[in-house]
PDB file of N, CA and C in Angstrom:
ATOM      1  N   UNK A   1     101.198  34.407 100.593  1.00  0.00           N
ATOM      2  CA  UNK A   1     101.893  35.651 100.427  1.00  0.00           C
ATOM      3  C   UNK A   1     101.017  36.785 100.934  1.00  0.00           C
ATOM      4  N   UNK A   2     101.321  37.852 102.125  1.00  0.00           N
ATOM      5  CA  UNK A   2     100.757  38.501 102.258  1.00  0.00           C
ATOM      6  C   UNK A   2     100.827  40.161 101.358  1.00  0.00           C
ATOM      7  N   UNK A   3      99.768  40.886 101.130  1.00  0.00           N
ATOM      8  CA  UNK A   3      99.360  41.636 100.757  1.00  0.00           C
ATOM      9  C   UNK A   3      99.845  42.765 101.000  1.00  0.00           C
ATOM     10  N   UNK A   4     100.515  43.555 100.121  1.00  0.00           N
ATOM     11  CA  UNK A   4     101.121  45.115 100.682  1.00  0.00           C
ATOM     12  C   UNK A   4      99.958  45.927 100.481  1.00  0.00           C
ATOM     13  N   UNK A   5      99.094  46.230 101.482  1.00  0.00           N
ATOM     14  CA  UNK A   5      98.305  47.580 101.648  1.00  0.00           C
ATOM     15  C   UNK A   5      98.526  48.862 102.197  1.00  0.00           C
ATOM     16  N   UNK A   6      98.758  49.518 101.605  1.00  0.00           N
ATOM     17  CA  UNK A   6      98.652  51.133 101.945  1.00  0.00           C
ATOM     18  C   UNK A   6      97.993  51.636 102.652  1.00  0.00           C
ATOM     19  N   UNK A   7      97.590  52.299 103.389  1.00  0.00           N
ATOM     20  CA  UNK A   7      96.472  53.415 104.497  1.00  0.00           C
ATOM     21  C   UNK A   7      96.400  54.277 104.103  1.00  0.00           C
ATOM     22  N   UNK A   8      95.178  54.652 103.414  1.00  0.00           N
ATOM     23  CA  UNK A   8      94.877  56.094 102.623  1.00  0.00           C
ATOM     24  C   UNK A   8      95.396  56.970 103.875  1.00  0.00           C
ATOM     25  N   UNK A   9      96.012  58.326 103.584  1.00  0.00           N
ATOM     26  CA  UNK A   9      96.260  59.142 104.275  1.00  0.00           C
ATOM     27  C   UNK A   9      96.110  60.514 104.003  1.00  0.00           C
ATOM     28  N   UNK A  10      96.000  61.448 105.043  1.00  0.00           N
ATOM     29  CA  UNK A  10      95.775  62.197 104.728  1.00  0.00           C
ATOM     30  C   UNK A  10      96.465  63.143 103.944  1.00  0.00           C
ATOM     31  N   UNK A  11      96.624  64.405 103.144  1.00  0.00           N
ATOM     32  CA  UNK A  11      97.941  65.099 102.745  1.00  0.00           C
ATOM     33  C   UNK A  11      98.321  65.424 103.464  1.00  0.00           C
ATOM     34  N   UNK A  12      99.637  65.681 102.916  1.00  0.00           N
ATOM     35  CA  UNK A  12     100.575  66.545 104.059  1.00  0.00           C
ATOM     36  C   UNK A  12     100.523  67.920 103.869  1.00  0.00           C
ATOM     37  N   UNK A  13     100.444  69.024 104.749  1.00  0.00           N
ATOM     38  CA  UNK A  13     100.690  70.097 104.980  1.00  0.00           C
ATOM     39  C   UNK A  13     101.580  70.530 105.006  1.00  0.00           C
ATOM     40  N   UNK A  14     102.134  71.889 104.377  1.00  0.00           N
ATOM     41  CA  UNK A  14     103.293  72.351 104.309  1.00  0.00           C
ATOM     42  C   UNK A  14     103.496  73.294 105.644  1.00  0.00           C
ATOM     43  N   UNK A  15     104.606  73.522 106.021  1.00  0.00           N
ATOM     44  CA  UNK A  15     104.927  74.558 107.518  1.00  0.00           C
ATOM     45  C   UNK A  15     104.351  76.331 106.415  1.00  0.00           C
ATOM     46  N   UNK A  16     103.238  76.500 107.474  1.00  0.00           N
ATOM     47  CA  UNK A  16     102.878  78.506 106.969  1.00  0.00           C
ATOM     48  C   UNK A  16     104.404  79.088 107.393  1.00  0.00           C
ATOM     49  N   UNK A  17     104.413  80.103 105.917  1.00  0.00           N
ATOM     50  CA  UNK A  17     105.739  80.275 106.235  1.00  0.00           C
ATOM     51  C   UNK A  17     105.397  82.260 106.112  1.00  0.00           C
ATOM     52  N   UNK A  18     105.686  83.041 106.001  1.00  0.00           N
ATOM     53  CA  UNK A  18     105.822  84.570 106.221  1.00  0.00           C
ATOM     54  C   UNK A  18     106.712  84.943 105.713  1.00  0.00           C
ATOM     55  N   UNK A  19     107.197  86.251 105.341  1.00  0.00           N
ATOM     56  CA  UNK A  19     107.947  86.849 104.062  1.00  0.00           C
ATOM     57  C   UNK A  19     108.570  87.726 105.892  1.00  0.00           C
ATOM     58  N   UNK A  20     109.843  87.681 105.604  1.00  0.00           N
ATOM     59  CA  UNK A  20     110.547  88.285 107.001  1.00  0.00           C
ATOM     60  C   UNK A  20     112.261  89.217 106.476  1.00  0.00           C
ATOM     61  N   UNK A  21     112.076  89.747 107.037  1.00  0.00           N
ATOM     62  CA  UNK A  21     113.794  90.741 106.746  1.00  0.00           C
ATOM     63  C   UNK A  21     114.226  91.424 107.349  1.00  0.00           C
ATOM     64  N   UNK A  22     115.157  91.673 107.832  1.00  0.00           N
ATOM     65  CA  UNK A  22     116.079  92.514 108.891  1.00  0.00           C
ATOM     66  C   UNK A  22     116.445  93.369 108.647  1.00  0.00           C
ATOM     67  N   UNK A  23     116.935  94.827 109.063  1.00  0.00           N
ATOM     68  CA  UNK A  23     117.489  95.679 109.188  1.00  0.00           C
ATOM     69  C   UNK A  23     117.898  96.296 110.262  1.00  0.00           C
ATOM     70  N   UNK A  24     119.348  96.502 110.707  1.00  0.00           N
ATOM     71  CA  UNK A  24     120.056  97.448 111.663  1.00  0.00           C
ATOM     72  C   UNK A  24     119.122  96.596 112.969  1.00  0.00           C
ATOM     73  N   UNK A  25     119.154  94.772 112.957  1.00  0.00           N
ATOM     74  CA  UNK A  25     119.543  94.182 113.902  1.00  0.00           C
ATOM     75  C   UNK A  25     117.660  94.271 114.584  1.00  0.00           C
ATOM     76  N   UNK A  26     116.920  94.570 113.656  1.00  0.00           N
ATOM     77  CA  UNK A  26     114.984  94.736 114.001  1.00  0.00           C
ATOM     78  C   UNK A  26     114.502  93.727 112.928  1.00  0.00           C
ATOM     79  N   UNK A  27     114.058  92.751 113.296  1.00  0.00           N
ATOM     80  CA  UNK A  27     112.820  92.074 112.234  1.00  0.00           C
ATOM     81  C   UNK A  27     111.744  92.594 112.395  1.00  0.00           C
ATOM     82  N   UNK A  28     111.390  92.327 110.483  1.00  0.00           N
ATOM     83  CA  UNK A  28     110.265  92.875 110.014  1.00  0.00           C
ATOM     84  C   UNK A  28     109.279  91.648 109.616  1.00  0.00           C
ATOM     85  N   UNK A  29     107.979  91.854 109.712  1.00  0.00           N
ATOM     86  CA  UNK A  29     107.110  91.137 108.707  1.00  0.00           C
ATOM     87  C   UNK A  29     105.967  91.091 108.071  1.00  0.00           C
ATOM     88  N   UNK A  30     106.083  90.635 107.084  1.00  0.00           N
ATOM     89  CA  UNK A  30     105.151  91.340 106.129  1.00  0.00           C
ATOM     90  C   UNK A  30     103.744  90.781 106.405  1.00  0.00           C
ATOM     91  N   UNK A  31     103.206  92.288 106.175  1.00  0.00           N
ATOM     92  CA  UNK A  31     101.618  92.280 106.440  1.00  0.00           C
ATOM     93  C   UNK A  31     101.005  90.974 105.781  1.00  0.00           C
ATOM     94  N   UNK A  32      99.980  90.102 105.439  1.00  0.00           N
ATOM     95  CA  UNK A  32      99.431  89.553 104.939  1.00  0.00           C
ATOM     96  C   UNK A  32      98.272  89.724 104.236  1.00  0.00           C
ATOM     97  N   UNK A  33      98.194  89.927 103.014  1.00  0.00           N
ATOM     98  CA  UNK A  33      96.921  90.210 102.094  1.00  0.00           C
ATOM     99  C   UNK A  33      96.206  89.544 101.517  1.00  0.00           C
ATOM    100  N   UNK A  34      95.046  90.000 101.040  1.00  0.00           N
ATOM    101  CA  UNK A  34      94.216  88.985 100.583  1.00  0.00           C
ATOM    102  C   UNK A  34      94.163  89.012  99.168  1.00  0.00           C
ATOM    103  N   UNK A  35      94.052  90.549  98.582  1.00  0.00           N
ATOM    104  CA  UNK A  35      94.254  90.622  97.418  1.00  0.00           C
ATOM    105  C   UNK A  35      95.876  90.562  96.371  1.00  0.00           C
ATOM    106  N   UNK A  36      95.553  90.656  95.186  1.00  0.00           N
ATOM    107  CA  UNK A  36      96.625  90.200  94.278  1.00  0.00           C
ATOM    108  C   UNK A  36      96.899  91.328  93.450  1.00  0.00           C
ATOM    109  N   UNK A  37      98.290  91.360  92.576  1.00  0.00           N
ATOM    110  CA  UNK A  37      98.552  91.815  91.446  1.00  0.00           C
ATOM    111  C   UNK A  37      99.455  92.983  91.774  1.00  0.00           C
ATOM    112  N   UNK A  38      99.657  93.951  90.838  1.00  0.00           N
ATOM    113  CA  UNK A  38     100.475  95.027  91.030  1.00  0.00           C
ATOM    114  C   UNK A  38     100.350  96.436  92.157  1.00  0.00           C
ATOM    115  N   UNK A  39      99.223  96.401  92.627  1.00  0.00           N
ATOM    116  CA  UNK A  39      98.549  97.193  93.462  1.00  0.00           C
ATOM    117  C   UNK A  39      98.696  96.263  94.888  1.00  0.00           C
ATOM    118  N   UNK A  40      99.157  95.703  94.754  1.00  0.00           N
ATOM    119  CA  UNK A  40      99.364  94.860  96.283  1.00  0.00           C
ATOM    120  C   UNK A  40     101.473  95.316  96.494  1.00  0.00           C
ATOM    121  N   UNK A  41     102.070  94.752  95.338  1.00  0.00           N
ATOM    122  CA  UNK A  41     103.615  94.969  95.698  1.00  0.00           C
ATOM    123  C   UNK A  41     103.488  96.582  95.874  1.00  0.00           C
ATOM    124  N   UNK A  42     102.531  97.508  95.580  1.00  0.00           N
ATOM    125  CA  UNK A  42     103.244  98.738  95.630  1.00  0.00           C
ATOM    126  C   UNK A  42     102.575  99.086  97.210  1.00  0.00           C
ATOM    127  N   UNK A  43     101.415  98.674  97.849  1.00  0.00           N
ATOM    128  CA  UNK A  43     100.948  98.712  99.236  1.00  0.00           C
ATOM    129  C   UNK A  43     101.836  97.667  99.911  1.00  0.00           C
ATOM    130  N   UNK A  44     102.737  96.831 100.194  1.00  0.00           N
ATOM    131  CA  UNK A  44     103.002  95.931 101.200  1.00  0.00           C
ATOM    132  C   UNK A  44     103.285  96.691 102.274  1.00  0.00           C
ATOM    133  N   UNK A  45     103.069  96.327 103.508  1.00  0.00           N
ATOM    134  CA  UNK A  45     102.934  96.935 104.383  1.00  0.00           C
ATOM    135  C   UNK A  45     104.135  95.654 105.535  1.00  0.00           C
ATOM    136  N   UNK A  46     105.018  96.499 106.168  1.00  0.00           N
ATOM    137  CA  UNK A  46     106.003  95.740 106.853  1.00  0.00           C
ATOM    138  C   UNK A  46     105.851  96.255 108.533  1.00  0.00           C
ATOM    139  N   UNK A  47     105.844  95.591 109.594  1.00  0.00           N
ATOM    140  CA  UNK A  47     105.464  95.290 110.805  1.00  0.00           C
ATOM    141  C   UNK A  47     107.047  95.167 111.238  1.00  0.00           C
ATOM    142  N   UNK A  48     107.320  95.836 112.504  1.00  0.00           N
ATOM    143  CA  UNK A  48     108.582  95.005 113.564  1.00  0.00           C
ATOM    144  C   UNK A  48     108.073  94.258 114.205  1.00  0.00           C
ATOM    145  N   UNK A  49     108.584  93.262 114.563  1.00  0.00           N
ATOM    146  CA  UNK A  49     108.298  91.857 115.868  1.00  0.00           C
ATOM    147  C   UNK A  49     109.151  92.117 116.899  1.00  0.00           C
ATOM    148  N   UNK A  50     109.116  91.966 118.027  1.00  0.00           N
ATOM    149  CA  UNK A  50     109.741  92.182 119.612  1.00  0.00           C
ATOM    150  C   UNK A  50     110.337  90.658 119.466  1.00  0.00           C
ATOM    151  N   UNK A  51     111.990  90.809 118.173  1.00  0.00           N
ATOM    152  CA  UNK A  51     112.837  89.923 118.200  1.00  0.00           C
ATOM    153  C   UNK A  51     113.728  90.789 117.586  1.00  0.00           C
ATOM    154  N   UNK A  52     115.141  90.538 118.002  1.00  0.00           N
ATOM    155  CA  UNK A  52     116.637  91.141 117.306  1.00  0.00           C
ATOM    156  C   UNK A  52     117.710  90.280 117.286  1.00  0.00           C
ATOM    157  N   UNK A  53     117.732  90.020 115.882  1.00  0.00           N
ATOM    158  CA  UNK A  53     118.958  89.200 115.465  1.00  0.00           C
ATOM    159  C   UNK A  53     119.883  89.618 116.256  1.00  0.00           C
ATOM    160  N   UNK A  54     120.659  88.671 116.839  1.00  0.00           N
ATOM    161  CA  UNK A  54     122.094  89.025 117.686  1.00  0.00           C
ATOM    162  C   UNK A  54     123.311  87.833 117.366  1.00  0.00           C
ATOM    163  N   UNK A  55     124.481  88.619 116.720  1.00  0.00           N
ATOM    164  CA  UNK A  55     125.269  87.321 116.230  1.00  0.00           C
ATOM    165  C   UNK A  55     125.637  86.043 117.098  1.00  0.00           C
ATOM    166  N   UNK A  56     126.339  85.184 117.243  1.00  0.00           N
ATOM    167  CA  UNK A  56     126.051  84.278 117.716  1.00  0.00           C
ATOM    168  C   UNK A  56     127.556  84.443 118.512  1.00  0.00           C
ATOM    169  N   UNK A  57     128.613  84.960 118.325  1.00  0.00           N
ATOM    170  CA  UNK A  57     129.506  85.549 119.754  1.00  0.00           C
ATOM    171  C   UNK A  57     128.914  86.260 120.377  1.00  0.00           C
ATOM    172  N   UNK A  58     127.888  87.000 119.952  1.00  0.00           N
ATOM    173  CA  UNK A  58     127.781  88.195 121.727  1.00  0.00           C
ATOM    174  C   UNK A  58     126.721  87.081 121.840  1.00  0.00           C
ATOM    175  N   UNK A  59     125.845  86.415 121.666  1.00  0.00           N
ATOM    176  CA  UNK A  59     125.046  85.162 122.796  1.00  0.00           C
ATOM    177  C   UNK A  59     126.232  84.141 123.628  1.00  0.00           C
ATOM    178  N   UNK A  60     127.103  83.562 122.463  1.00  0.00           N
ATOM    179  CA  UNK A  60     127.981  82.999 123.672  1.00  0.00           C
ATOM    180  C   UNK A  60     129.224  83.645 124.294  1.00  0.00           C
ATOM    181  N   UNK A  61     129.517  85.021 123.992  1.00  0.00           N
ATOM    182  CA  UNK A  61     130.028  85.751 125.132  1.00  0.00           C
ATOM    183  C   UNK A  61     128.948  86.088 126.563  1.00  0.00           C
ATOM    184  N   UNK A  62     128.232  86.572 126.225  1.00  0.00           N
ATOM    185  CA  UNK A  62     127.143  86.453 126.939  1.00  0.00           C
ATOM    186  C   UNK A  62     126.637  85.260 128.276  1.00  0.00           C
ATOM    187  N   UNK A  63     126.529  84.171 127.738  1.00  0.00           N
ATOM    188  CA  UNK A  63     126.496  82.931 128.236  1.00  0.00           C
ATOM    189  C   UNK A  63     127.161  82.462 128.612  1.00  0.00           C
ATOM    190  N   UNK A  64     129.056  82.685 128.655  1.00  0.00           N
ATOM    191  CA  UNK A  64     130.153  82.080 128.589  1.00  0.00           C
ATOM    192  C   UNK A  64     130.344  83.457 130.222  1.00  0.00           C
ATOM    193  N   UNK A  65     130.199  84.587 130.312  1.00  0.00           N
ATOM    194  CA  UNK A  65     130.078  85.492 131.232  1.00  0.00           C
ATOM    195  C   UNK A  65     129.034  85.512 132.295  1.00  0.00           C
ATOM    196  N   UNK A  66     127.923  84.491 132.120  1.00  0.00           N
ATOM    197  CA  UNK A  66     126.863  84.030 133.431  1.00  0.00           C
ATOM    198  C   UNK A  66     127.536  82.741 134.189  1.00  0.00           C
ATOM    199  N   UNK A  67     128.572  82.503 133.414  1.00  0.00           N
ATOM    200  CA  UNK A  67     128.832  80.956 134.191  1.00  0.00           C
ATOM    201  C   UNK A  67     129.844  81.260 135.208  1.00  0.00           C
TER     202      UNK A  67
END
């Protein structure tokens, strides 16, 4: 009878994920800090990214009008 052995492995890593939110079609995202507690939620500091939600008819109107 052979032997069920396992292969120690390594952990798994979770996907880094970022605190993100939209407004009037601009993503935002949140600064990243090091420190903690109540003096951090009242500093968060929010960034735009050079991305804009666009619903998903004007992409395939869009796409449907290059062809």
């Amino acid at each position: 009878m052979m032997e069920n052995k396992q292969k120690d492995s390594a952990p798994t890593k979770g996907i880094p994920t970022r605190f993100v939110f939209s407004k009037d079609n601009q993503v935002y995202l949140k600064k990243n800090s090091e420190s903690a507690g109540v003096d951090l939620l009242k500093n968060e500091e929010w960034f735009p990214v050079n991305f804009h939600w666009k619903p998903a008819r004007q992409v395939n109107s869009t796409l449907l009008d290059r062809l």
